[in-house]
N, C-alpha and C. Protein backbone atom coordinates (compact mmCIF):
# COMPACT_ATOMS: atom_id res chain seq x y z
N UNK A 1 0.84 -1.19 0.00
CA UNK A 1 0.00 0.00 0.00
C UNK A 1 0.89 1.24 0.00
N UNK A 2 0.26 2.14 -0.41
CA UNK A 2 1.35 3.49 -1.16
C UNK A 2 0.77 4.35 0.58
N UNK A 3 2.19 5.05 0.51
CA UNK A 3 1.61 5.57 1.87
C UNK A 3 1.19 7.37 1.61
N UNK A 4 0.69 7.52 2.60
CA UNK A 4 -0.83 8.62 2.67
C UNK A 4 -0.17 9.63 1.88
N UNK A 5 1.34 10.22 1.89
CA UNK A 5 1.39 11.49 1.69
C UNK A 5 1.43 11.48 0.08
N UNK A 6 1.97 9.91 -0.50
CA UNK A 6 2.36 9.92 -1.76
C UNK A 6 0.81 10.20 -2.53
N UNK A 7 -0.08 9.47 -1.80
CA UNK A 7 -1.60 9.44 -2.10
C UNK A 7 -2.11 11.34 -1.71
N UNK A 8 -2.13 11.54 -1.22
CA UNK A 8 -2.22 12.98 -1.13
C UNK A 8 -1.71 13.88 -2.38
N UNK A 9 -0.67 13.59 -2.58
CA UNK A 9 0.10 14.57 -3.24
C UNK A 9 -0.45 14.26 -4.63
N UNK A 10 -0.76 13.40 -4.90
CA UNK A 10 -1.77 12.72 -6.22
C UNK A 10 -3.21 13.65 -6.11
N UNK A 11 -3.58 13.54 -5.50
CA UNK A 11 -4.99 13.98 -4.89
C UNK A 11 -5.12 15.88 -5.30
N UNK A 12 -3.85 16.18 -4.65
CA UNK A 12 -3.68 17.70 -4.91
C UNK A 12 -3.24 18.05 -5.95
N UNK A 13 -2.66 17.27 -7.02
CA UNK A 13 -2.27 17.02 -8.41
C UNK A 13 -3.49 17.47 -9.24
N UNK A 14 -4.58 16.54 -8.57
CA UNK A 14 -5.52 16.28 -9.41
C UNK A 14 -6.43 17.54 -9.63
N UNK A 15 -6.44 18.17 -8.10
CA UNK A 15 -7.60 19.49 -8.00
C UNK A 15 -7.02 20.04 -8.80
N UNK A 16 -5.65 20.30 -8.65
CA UNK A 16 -4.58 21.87 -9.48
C UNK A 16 -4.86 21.65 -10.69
N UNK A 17 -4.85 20.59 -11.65
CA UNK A 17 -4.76 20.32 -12.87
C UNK A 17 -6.66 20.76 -13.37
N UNK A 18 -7.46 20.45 -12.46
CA UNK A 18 -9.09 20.82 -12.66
C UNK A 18 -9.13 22.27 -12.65
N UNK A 19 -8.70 22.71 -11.58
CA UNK A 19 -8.73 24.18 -11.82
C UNK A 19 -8.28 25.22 -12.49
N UNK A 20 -6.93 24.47 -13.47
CA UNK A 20 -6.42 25.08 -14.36
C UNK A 20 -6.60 25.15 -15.38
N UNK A 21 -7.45 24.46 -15.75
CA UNK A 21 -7.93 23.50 -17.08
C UNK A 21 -8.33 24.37 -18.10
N UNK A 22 -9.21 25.34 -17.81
CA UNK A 22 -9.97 26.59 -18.40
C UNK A 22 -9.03 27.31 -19.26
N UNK A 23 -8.07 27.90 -17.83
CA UNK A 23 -6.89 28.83 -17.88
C UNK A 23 -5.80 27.99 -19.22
N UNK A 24 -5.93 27.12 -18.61
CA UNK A 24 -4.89 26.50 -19.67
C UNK A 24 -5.48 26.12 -21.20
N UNK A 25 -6.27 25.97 -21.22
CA UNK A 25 -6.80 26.13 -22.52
C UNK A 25 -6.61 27.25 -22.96
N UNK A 26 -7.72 28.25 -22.71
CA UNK A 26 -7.36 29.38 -23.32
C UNK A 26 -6.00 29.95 -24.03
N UNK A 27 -5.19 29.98 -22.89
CA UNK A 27 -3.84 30.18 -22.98
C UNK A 27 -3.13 29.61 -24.02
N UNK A 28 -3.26 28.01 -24.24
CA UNK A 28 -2.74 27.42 -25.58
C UNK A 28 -3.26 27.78 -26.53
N UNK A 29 -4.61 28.73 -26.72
CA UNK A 29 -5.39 28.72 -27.76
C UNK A 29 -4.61 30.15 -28.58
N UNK A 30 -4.55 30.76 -27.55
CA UNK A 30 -3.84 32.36 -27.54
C UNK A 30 -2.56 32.01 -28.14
N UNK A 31 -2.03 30.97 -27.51
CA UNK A 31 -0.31 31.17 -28.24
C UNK A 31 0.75 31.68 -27.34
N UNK A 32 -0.22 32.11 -26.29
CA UNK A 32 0.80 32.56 -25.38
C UNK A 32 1.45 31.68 -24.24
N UNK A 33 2.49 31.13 -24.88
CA UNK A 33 3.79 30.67 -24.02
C UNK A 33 4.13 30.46 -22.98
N UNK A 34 4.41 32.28 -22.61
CA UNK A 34 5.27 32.82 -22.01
C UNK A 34 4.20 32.99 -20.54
N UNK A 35 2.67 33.04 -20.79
CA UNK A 35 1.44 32.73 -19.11
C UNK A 35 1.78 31.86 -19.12
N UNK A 36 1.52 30.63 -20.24
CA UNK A 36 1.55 29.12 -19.38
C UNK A 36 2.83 28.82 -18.55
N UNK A 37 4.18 29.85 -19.05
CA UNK A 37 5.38 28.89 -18.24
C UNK A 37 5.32 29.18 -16.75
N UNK A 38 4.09 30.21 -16.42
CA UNK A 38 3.91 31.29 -15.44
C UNK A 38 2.64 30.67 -14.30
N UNK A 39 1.87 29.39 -15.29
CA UNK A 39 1.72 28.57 -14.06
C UNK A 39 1.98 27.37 -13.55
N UNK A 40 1.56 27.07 -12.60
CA UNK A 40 2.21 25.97 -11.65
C UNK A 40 2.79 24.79 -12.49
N UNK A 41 3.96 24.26 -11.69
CA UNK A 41 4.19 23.13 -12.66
C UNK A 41 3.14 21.65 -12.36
N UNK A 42 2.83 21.57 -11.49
CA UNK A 42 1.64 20.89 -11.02
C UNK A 42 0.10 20.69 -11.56
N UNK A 43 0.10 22.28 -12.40
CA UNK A 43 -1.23 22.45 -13.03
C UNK A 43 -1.16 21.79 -14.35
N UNK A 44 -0.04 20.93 -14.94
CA UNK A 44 0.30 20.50 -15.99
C UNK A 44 -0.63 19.11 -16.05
N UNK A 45 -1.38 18.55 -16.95
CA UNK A 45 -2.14 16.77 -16.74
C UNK A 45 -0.96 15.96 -17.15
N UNK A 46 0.28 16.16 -17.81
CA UNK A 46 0.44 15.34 -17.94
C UNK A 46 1.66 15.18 -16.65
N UNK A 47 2.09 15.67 -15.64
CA UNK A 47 2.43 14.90 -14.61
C UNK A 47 1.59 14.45 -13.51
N UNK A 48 0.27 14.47 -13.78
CA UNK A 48 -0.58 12.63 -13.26
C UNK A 48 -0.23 11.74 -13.66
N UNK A 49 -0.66 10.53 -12.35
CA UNK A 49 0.22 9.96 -12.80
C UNK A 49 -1.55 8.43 -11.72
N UNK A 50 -1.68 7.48 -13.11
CA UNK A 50 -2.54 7.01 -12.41
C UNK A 50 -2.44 5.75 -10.90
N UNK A 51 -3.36 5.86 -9.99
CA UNK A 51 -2.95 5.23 -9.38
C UNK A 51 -4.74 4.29 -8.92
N UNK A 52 -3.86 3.26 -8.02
CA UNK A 52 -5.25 2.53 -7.87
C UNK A 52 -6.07 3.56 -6.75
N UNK A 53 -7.49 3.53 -6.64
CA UNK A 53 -8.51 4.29 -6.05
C UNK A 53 -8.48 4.05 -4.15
N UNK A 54 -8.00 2.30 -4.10
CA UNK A 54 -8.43 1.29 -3.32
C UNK A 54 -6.89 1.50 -2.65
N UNK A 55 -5.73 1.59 -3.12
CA UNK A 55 -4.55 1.04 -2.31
C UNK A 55 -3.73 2.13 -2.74
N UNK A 56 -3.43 3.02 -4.19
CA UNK A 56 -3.02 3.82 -4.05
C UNK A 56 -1.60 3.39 -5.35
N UNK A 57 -1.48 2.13 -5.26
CA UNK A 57 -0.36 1.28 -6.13
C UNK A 57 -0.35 1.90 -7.41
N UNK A 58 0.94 2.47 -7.91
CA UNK A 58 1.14 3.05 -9.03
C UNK A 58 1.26 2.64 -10.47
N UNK A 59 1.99 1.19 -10.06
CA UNK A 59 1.83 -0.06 -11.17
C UNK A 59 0.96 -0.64 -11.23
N UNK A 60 0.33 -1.68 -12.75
CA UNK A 60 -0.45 -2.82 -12.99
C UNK A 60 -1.64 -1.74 -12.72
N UNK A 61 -2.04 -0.66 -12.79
CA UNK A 61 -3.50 0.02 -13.54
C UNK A 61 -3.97 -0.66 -14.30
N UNK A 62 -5.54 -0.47 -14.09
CA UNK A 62 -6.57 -0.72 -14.89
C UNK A 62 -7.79 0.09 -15.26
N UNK A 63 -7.28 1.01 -16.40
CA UNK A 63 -8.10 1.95 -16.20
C UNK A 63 -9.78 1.75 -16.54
N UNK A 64 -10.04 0.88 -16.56
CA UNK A 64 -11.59 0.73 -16.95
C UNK A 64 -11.92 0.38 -15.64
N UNK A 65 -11.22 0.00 -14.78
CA UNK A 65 -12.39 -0.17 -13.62
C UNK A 65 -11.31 0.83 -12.27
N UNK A 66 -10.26 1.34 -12.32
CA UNK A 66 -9.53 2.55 -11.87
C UNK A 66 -9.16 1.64 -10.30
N UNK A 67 -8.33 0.70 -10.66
CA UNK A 67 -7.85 -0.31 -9.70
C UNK A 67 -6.76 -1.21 -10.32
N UNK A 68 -5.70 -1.80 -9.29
CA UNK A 68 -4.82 -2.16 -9.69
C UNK A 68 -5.43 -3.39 -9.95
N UNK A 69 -3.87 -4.77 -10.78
CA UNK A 69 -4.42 -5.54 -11.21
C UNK A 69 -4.78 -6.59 -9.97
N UNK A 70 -4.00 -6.41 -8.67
CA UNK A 70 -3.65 -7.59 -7.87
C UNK A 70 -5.09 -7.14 -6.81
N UNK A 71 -5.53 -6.05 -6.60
CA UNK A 71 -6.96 -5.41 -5.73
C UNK A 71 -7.87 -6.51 -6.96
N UNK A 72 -7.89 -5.78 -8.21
CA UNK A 72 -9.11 -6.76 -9.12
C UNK A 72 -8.99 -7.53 -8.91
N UNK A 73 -8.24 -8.74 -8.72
CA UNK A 73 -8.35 -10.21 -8.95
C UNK A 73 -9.27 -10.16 -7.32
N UNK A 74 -8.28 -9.51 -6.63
CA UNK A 74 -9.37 -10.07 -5.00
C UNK A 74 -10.87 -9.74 -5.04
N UNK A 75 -11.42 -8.68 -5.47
CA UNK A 75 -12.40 -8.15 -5.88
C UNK A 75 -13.28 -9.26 -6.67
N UNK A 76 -12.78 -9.59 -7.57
CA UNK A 76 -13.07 -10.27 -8.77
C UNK A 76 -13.30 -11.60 -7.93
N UNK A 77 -12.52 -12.02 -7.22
CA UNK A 77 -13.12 -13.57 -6.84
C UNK A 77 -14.19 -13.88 -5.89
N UNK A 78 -14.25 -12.35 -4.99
CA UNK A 78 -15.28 -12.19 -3.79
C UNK A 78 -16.38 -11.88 -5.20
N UNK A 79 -16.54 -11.66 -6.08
CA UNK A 79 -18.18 -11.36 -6.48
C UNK A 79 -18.10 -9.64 -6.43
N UNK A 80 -16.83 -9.32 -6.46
CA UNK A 80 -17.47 -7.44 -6.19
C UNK A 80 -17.67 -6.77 -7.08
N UNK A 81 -17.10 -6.94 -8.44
CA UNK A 81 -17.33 -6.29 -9.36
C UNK A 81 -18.24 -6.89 -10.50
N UNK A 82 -19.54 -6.43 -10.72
CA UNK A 82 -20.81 -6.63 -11.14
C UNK A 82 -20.01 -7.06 -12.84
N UNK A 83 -20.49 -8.33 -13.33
CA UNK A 83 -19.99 -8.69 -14.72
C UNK A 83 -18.66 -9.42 -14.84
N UNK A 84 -18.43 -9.50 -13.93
CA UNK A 84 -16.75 -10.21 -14.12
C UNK A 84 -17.05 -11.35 -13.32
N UNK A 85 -16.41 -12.50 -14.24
CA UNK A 85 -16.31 -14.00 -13.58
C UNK A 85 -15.30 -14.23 -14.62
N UNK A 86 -14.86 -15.24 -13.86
CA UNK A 86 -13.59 -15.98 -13.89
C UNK A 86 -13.97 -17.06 -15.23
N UNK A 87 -13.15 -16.74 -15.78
CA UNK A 87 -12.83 -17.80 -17.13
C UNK A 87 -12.34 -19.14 -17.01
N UNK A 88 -12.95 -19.63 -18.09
CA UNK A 88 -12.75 -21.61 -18.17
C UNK A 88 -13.14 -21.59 -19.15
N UNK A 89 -12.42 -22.60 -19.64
CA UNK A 89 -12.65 -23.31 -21.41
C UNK A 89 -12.07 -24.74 -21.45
């Protein structure tokens, strides 16, 4: 399990990048450069970085159900996720 602050700091990633979103559009639309280098480097999407919802684990994502792969399988065998059963042939 990823510990709290690394999960936090994801979390505050995420607001900065929502709230900039507008701003930052515009701004690329304009051409102007020289605002965007002027905000946060944090307000940028592409340093998100995905993680599981449940544990926080940075590897083995799954973004269709926004959980790692080793949480799904446990999930997956208790019955928790509605549509998924285990394969046989």
């Amino acid at each position: 399990m990823a510990r709290e602050s690394i999960k936090a700091r994801e979390r505050k990633r995420e607001r900065m990048v929502a709230k900039y979103a507008h701003k930052r559009a515009t701004l690329k639309a304009a051409g102007d450069y020289e605002a965007l280098d002027k905000l946060p480097k944090n307000a940028s999407p592409v340093r998100l970085h995905n993680r599981c919802k449940l544990t926080g684990r940075p590897k083995g994502y799954m973004r269709k159900f926004g959980i790692n792969r080793v949480t799904f399988r446990e999930m997956a065998s208790a019955g928790k996720i509605p549509g998924v059963t285990k394969s046989s042939w």
